[in-house]
PDB file of N, CA and C in Angstrom:
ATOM      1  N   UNK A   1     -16.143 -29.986  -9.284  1.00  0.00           N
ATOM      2  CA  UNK A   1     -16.352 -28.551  -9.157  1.00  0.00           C
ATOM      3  C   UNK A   1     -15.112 -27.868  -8.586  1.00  0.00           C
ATOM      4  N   UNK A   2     -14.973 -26.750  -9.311  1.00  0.00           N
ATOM      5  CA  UNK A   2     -13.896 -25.565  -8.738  1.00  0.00           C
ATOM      6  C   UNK A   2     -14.506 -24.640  -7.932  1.00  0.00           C
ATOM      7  N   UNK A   3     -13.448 -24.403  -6.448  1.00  0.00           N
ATOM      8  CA  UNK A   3     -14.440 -23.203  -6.135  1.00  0.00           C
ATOM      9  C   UNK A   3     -12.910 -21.826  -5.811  1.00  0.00           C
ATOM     10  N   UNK A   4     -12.973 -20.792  -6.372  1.00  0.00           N
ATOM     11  CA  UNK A   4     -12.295 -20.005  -6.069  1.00  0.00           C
ATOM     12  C   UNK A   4     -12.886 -18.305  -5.082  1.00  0.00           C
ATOM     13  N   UNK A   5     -11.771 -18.311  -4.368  1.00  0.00           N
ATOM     14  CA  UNK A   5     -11.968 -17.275  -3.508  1.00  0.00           C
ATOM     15  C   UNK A   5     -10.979 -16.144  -3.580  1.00  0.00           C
ATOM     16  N   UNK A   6     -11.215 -14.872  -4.006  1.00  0.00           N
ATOM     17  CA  UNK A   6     -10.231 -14.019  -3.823  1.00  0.00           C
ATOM     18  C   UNK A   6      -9.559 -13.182  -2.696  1.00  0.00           C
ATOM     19  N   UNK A   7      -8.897 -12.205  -2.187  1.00  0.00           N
ATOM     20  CA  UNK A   7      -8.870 -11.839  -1.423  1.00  0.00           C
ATOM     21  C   UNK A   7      -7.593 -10.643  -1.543  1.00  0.00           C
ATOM     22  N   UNK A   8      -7.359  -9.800  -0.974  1.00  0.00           N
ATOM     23  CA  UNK A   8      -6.466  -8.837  -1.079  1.00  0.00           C
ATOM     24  C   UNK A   8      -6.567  -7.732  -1.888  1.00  0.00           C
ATOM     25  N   UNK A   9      -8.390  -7.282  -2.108  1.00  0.00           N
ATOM     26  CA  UNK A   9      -8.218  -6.147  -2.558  1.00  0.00           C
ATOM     27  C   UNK A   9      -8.870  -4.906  -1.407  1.00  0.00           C
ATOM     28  N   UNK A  10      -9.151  -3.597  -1.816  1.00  0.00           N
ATOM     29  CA  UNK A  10      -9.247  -2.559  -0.986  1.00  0.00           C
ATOM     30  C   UNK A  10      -8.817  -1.464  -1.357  1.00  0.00           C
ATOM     31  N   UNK A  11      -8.571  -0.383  -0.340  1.00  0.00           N
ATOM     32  CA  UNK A  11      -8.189   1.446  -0.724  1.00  0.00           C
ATOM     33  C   UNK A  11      -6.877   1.592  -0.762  1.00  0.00           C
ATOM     34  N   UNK A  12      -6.231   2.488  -2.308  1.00  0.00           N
ATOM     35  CA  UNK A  12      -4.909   2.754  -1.868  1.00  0.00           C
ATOM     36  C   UNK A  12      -5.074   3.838  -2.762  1.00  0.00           C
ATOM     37  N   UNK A  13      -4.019   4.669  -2.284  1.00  0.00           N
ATOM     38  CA  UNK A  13      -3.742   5.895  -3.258  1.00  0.00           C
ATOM     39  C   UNK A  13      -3.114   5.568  -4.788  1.00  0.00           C
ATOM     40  N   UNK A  14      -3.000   6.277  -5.863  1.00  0.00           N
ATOM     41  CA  UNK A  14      -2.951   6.272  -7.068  1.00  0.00           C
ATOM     42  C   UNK A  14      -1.104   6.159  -6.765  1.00  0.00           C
ATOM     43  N   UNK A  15      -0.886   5.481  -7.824  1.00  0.00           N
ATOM     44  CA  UNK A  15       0.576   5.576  -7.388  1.00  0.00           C
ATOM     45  C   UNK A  15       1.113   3.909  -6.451  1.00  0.00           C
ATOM     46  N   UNK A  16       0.320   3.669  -5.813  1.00  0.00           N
ATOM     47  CA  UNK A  16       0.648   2.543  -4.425  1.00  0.00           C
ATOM     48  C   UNK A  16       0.434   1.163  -5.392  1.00  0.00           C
ATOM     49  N   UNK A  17       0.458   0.461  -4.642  1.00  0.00           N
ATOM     50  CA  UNK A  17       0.666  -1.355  -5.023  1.00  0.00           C
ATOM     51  C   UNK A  17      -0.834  -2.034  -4.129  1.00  0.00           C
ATOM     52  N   UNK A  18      -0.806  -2.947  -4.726  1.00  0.00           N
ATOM     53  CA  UNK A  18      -1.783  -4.100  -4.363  1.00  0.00           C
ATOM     54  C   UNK A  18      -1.569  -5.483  -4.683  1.00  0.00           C
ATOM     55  N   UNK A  19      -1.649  -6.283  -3.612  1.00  0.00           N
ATOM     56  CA  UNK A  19      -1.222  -7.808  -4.006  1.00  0.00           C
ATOM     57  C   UNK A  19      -2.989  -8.472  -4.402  1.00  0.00           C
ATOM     58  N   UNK A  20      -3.212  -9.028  -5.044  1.00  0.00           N
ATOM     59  CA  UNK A  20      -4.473  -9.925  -4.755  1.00  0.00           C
ATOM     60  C   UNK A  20      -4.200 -11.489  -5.372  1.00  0.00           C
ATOM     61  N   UNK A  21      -4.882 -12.179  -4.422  1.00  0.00           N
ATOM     62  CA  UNK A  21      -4.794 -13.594  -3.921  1.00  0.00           C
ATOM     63  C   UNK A  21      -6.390 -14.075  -4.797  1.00  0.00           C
ATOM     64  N   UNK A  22      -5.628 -15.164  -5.642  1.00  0.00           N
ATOM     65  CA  UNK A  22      -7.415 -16.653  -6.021  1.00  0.00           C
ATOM     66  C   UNK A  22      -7.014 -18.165  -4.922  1.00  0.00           C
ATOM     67  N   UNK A  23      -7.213 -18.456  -4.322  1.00  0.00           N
ATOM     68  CA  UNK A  23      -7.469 -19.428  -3.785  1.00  0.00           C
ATOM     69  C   UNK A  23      -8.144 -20.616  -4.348  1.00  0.00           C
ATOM     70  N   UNK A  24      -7.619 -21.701  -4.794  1.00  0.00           N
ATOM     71  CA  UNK A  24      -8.626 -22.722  -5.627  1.00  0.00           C
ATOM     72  C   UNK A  24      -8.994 -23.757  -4.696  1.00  0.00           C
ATOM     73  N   UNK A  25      -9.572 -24.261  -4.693  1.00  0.00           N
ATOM     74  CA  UNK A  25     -10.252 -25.323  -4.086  1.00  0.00           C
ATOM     75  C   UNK A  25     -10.811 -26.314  -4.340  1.00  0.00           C
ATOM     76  N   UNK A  26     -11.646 -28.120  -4.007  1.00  0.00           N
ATOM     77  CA  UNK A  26     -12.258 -28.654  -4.900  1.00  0.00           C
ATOM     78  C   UNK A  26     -11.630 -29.366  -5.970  1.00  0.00           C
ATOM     79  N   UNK A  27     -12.001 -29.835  -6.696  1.00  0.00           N
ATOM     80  CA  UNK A  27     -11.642 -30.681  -8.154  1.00  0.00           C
ATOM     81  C   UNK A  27     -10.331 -29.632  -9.155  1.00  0.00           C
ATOM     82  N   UNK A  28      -9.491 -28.995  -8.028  1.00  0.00           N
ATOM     83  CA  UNK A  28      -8.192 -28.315  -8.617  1.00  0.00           C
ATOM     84  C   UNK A  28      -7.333 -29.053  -9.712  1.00  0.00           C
ATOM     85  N   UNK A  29      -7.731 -30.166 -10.234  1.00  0.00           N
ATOM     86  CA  UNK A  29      -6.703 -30.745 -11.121  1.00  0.00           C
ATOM     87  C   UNK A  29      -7.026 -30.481 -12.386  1.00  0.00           C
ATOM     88  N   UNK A  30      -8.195 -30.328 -12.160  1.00  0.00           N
ATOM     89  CA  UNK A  30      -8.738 -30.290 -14.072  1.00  0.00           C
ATOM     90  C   UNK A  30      -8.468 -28.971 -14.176  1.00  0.00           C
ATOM     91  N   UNK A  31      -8.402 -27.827 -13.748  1.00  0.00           N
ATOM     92  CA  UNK A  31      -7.579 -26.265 -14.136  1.00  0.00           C
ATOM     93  C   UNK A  31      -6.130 -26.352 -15.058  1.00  0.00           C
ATOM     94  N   UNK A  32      -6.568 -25.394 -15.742  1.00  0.00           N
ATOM     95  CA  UNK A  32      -5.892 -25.280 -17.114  1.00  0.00           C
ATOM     96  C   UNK A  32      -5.479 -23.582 -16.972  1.00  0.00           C
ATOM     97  N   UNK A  33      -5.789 -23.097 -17.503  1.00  0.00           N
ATOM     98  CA  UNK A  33      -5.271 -21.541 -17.232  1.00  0.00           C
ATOM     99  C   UNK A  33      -5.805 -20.815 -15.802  1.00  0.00           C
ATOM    100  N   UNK A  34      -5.422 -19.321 -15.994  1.00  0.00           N
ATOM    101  CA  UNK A  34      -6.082 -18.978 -14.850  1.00  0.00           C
ATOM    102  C   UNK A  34      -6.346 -17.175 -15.313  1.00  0.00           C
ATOM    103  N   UNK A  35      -6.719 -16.940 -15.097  1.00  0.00           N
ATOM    104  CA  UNK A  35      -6.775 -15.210 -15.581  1.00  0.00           C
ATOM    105  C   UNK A  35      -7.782 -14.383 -14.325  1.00  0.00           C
ATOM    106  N   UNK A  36      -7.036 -12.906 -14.739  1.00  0.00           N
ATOM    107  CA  UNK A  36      -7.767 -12.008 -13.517  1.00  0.00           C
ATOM    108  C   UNK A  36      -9.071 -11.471 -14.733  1.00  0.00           C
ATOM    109  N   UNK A  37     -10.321 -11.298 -14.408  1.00  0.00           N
ATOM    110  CA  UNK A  37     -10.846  -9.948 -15.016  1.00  0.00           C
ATOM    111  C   UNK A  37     -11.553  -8.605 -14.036  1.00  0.00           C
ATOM    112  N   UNK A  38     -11.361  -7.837 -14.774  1.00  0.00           N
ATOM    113  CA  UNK A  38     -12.146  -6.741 -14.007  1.00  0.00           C
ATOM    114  C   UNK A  38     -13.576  -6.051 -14.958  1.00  0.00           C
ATOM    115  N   UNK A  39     -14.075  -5.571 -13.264  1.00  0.00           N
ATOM    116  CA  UNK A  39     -15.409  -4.637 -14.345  1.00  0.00           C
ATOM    117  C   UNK A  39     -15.759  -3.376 -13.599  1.00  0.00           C
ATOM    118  N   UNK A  40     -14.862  -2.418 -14.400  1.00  0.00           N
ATOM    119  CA  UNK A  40     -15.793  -0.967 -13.314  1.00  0.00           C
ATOM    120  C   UNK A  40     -16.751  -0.596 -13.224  1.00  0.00           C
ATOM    121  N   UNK A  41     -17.862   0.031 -12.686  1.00  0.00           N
ATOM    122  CA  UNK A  41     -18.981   0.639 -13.410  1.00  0.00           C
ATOM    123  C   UNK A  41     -19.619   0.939 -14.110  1.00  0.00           C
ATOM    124  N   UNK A  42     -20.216   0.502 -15.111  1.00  0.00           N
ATOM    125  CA  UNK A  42     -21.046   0.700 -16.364  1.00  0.00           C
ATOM    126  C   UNK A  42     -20.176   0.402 -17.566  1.00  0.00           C
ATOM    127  N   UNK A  43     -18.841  -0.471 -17.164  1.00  0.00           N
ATOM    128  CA  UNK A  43     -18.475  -0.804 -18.340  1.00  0.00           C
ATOM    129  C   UNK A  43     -18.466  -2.508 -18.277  1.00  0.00           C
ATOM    130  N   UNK A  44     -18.100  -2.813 -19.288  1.00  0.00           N
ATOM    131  CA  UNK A  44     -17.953  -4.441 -19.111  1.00  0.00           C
ATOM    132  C   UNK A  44     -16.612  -5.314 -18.900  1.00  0.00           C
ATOM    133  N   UNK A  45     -17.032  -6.275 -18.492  1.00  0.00           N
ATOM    134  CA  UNK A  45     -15.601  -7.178 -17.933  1.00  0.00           C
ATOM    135  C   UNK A  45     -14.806  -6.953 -18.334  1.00  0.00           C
ATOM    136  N   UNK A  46     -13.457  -7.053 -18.204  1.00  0.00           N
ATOM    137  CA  UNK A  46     -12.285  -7.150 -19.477  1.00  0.00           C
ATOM    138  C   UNK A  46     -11.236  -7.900 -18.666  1.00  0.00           C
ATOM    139  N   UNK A  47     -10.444  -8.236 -19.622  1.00  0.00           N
ATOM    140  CA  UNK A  47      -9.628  -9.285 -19.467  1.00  0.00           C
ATOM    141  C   UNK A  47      -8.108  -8.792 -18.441  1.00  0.00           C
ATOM    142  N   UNK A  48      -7.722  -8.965 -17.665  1.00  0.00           N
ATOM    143  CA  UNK A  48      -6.413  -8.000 -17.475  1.00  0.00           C
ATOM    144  C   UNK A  48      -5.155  -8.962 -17.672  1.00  0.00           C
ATOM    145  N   UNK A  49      -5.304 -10.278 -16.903  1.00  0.00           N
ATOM    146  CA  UNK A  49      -4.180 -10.989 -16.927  1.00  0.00           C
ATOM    147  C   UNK A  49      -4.618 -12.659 -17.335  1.00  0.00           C
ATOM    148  N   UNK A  50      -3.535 -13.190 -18.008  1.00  0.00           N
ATOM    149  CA  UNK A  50      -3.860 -14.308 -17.829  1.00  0.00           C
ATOM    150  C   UNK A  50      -2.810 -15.758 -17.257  1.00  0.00           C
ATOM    151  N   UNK A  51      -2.354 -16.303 -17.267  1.00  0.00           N
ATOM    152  CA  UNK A  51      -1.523 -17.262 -16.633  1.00  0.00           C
ATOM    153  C   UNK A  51      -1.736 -18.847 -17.425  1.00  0.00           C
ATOM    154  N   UNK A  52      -0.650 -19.380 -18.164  1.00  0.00           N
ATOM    155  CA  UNK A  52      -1.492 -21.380 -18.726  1.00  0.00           C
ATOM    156  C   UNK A  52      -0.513 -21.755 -17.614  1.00  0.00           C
ATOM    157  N   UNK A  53      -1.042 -23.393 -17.903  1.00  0.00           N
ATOM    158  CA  UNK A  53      -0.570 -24.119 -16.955  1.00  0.00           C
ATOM    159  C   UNK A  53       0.701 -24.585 -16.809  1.00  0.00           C
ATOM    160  N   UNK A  54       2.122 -23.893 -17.978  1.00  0.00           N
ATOM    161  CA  UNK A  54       3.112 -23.967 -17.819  1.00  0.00           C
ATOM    162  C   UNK A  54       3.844 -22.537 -17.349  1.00  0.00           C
ATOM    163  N   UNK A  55       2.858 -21.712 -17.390  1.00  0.00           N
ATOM    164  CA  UNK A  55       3.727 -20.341 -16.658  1.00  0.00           C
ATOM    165  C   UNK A  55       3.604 -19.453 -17.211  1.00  0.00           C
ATOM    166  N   UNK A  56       3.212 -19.592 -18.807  1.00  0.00           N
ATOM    167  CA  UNK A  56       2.837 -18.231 -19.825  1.00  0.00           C
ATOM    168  C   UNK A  56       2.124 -17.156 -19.418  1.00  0.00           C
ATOM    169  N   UNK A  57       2.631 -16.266 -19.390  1.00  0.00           N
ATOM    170  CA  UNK A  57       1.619 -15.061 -19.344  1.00  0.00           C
ATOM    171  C   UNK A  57       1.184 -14.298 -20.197  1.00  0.00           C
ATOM    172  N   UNK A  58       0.043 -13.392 -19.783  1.00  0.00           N
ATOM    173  CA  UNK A  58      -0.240 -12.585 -21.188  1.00  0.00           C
ATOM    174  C   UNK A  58      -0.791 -11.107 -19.935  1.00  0.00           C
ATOM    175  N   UNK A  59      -0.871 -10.089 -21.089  1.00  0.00           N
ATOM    176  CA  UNK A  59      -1.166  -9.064 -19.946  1.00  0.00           C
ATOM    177  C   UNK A  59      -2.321  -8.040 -20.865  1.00  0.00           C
ATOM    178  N   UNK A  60      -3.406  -7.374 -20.663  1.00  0.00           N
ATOM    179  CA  UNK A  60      -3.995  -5.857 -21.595  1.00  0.00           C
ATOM    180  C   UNK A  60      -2.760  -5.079 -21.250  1.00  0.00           C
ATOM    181  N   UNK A  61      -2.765  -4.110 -22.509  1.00  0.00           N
ATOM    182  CA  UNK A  61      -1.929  -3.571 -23.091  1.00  0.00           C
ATOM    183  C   UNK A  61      -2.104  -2.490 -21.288  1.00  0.00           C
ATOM    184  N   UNK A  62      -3.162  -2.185 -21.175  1.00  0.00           N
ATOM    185  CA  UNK A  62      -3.153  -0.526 -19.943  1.00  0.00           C
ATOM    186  C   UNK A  62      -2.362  -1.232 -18.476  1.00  0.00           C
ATOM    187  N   UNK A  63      -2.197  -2.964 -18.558  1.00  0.00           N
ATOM    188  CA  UNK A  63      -1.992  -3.070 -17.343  1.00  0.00           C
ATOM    189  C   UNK A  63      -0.690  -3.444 -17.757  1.00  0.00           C
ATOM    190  N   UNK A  64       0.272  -4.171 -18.691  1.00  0.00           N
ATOM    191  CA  UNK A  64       1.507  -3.916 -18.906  1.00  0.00           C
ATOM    192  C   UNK A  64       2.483  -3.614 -18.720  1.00  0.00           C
ATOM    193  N   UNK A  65       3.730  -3.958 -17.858  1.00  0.00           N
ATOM    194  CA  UNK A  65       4.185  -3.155 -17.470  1.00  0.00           C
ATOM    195  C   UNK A  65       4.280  -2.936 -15.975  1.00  0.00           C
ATOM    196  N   UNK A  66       3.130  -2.483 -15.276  1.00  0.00           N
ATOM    197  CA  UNK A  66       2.553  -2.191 -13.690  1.00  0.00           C
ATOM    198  C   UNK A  66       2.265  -3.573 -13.521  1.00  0.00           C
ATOM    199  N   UNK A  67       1.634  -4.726 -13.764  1.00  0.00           N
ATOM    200  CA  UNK A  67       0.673  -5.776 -13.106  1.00  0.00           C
ATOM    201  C   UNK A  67       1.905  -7.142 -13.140  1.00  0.00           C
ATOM    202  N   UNK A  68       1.888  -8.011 -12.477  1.00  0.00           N
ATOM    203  CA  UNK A  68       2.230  -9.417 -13.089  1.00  0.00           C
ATOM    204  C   UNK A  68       2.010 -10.629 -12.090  1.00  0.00           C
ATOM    205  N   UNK A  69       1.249 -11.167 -13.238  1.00  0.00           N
ATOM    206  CA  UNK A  69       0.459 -12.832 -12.662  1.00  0.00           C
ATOM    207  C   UNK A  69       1.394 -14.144 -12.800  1.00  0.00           C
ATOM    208  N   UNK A  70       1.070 -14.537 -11.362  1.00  0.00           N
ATOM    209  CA  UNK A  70       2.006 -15.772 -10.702  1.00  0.00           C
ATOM    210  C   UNK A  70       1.172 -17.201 -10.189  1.00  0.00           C
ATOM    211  N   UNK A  71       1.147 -17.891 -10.435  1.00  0.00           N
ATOM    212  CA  UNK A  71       0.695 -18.600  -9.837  1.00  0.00           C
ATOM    213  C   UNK A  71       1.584 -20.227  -8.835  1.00  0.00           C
ATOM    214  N   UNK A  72       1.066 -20.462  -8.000  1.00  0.00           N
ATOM    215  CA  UNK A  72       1.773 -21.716  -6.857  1.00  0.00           C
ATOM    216  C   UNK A  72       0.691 -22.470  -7.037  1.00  0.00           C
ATOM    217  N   UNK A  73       1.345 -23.541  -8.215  1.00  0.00           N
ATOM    218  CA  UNK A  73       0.965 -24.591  -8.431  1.00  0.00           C
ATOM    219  C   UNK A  73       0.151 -25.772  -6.687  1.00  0.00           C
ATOM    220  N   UNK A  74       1.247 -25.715  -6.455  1.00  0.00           N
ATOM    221  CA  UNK A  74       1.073 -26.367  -5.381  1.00  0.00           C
ATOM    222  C   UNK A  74       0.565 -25.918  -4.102  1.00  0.00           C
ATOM    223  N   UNK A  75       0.100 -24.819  -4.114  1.00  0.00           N
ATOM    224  CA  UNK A  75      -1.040 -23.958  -3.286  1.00  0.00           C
ATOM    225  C   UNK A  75      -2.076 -23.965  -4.368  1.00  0.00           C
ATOM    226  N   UNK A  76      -2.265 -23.880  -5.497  1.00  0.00           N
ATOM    227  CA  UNK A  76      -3.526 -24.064  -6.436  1.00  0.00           C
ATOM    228  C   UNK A  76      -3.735 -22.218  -5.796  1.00  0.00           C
ATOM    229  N   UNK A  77      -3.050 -21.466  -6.125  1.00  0.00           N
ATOM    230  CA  UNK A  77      -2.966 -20.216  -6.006  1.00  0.00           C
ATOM    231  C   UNK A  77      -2.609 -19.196  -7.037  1.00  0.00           C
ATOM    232  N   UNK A  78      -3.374 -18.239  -7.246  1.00  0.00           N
ATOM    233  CA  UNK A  78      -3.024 -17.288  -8.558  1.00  0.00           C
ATOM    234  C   UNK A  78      -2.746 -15.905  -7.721  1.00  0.00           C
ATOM    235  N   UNK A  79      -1.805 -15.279  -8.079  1.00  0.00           N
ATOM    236  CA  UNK A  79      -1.682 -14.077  -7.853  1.00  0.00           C
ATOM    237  C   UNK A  79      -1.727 -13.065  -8.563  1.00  0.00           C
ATOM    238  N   UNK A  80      -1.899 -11.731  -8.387  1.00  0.00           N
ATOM    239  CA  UNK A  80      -1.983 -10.748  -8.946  1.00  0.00           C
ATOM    240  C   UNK A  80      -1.331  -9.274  -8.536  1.00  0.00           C
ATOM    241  N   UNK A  81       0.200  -8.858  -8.829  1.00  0.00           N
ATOM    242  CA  UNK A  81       0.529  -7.881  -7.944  1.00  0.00           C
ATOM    243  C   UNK A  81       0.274  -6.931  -8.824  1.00  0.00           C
ATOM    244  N   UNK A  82       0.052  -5.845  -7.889  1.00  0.00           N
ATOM    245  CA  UNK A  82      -0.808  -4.843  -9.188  1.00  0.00           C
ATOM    246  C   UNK A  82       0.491  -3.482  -8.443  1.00  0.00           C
ATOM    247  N   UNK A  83       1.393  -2.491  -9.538  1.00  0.00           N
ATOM    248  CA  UNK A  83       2.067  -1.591  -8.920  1.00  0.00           C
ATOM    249  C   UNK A  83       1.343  -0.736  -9.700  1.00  0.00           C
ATOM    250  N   UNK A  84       1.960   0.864  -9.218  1.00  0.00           N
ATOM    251  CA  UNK A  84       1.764   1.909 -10.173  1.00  0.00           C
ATOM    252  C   UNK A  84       0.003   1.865 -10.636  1.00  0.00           C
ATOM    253  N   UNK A  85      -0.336   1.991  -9.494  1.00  0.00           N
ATOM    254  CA  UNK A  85      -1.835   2.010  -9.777  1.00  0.00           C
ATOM    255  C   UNK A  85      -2.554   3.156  -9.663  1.00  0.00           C
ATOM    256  N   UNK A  86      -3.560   3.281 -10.835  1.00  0.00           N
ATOM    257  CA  UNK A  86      -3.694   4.380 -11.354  1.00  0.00           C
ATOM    258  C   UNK A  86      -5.539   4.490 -11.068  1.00  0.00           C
ATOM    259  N   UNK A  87      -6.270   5.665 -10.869  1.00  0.00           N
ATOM    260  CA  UNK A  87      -8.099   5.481 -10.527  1.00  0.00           C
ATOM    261  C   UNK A  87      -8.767   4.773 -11.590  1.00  0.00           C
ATOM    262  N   UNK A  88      -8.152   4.698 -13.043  1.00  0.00           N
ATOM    263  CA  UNK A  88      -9.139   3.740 -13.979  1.00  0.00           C
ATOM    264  C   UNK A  88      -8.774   2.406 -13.451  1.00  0.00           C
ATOM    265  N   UNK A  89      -7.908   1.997 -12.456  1.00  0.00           N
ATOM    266  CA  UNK A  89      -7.738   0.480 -12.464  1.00  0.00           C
ATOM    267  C   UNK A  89      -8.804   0.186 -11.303  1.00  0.00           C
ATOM    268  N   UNK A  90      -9.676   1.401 -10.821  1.00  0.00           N
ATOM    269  CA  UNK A  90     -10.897   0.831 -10.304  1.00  0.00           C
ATOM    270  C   UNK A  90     -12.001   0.290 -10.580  1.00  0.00           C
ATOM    271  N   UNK A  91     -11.952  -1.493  -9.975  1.00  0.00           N
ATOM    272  CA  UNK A  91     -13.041  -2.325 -10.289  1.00  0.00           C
ATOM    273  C   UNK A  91     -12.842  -3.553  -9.222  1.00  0.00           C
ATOM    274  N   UNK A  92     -14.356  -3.763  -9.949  1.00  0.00           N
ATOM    275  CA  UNK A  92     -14.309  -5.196  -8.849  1.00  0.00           C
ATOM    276  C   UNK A  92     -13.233  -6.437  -9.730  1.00  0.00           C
ATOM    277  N   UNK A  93     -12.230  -7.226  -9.160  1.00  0.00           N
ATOM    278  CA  UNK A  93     -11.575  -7.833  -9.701  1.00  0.00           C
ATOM    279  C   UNK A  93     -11.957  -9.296  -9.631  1.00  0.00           C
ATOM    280  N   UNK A  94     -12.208 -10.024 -10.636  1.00  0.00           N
ATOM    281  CA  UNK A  94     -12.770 -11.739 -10.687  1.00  0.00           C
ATOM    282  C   UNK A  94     -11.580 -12.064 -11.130  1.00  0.00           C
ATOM    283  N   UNK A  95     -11.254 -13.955 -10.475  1.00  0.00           N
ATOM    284  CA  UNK A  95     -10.673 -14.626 -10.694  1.00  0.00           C
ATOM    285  C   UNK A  95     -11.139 -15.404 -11.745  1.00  0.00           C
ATOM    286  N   UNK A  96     -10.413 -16.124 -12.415  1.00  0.00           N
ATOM    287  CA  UNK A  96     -11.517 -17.100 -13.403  1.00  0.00           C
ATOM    288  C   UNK A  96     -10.729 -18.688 -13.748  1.00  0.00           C
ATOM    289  N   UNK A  97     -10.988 -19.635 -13.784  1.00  0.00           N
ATOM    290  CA  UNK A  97     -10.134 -20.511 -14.613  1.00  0.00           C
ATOM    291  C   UNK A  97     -10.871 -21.638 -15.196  1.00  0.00           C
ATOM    292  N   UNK A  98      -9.976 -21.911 -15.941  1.00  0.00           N
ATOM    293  CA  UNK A  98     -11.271 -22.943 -16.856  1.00  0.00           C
ATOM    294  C   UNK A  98     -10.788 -24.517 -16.615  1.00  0.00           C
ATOM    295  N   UNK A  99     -11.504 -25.410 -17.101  1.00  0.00           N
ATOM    296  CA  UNK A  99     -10.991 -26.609 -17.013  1.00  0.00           C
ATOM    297  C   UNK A  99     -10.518 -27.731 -18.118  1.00  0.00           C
ATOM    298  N   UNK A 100      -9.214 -28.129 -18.032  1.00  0.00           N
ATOM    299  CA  UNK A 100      -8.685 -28.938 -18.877  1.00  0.00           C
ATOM    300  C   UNK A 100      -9.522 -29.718 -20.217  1.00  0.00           C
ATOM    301  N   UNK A 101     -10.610 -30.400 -19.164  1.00  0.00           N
ATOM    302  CA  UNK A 101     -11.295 -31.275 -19.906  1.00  0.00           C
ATOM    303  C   UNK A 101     -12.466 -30.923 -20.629  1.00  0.00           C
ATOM    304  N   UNK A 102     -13.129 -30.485 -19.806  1.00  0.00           N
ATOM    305  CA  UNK A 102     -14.393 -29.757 -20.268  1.00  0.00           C
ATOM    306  C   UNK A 102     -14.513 -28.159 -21.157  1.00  0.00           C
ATOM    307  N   UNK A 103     -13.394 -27.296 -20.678  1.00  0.00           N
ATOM    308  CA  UNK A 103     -13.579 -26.455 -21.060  1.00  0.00           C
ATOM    309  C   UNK A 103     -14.517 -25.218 -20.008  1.00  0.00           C
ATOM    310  N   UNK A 104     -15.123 -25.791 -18.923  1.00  0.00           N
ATOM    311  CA  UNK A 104     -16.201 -24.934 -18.412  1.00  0.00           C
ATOM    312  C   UNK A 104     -15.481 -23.783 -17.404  1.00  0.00           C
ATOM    313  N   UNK A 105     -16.080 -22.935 -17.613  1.00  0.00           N
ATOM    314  CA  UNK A 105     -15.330 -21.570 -16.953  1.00  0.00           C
ATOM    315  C   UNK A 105     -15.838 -21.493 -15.087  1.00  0.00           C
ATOM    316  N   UNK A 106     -14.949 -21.453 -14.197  1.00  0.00           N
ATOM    317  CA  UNK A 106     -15.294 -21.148 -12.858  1.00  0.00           C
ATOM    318  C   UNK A 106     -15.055 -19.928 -12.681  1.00  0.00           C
ATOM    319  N   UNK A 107     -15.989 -19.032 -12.027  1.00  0.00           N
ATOM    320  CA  UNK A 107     -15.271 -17.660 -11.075  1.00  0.00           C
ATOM    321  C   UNK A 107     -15.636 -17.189  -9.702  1.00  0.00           C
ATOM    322  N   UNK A 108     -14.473 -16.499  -9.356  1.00  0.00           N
ATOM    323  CA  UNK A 108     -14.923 -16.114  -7.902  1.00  0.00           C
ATOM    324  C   UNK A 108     -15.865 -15.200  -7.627  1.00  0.00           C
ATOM    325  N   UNK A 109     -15.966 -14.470  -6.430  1.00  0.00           N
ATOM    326  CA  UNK A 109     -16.991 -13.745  -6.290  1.00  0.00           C
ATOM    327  C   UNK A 109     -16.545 -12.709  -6.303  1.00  0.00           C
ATOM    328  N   UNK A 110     -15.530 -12.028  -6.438  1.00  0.00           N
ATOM    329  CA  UNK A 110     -14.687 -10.798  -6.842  1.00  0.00           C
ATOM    330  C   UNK A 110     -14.414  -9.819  -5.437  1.00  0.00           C
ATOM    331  N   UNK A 111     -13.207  -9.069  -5.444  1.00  0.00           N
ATOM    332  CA  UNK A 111     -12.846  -8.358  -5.078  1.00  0.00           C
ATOM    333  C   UNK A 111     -12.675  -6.939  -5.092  1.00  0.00           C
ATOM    334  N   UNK A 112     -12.955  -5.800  -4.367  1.00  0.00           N
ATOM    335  CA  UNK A 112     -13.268  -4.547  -4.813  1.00  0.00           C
ATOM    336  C   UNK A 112     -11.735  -3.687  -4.464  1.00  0.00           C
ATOM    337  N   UNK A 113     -11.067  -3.490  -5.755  1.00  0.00           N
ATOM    338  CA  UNK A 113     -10.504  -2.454  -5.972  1.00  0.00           C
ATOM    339  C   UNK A 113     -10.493  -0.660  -6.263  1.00  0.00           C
ATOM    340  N   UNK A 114     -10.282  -0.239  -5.391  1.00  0.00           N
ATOM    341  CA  UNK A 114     -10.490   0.851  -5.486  1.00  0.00           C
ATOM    342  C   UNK A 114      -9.065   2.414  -5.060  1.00  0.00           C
ATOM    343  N   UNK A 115      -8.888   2.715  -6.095  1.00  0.00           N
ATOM    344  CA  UNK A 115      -7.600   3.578  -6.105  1.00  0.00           C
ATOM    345  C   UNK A 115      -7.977   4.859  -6.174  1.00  0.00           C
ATOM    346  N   UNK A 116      -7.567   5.823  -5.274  1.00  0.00           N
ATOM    347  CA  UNK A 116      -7.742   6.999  -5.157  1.00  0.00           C
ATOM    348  C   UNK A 116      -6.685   8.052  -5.532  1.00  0.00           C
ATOM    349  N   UNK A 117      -7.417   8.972  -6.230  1.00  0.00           N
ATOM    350  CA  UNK A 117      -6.210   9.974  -7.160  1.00  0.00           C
ATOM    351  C   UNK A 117      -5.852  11.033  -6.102  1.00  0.00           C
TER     352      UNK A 117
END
């Protein structure tokens, strides 16, 4: 079992930065990618960032640009620095990563982002 924990989200004005932290834990070897998602209010999850296990990234087109995902292998750590943040990038933010072998998806319990215009 994977267990991930996020941490580093909260209030900032539109415009400001945000770092956020996944913490992995547990059976960390079988992790294979790693990706952020978010979900604001009455809409559904979506994908923002993703990270494989050689360093690739991928980004949604709205976060592009402003966002970029890092991860320390050897902390079993994903990051997420978020700049130029804008009130639609308010949501709760999940960590997610899947596993090598199986395929089975872990996530955290999410973090609440919230940017004020």
């Amino acid at each position: 079992q994977v267990q991930l924990v996020e941490s580093g989200g909260g209030l900032v004005q539109a415009g400001g930065s945000l770092r956020l932290s996944c913490a992995a834990s547990g059976s960390t070897f079988v992790i294979n990618a790693m990706r952020w998602y978010r979900q604001a209010p009455g809409k559904q999850r979506e994908l923002v960032a993703a990270i494989s296990s050689g360093g690739g990234t991928d980004y949604a087109a709205s976060v592009k640009g402003r966002f970029t995902i890092s991860r320390d292998n050897a902390k079993n750590t994903v990051y997420l620095q978020m700049n130029s943040l804008k009130p639609e990038d308010t949501a709760v933010y999940y960590c997610n990563a899947d596993s090598r072998y199986s395929g089975k998806d872990y996530w955290g319990q999410g973090t609440q982002v919230t940017v004020s215009s």
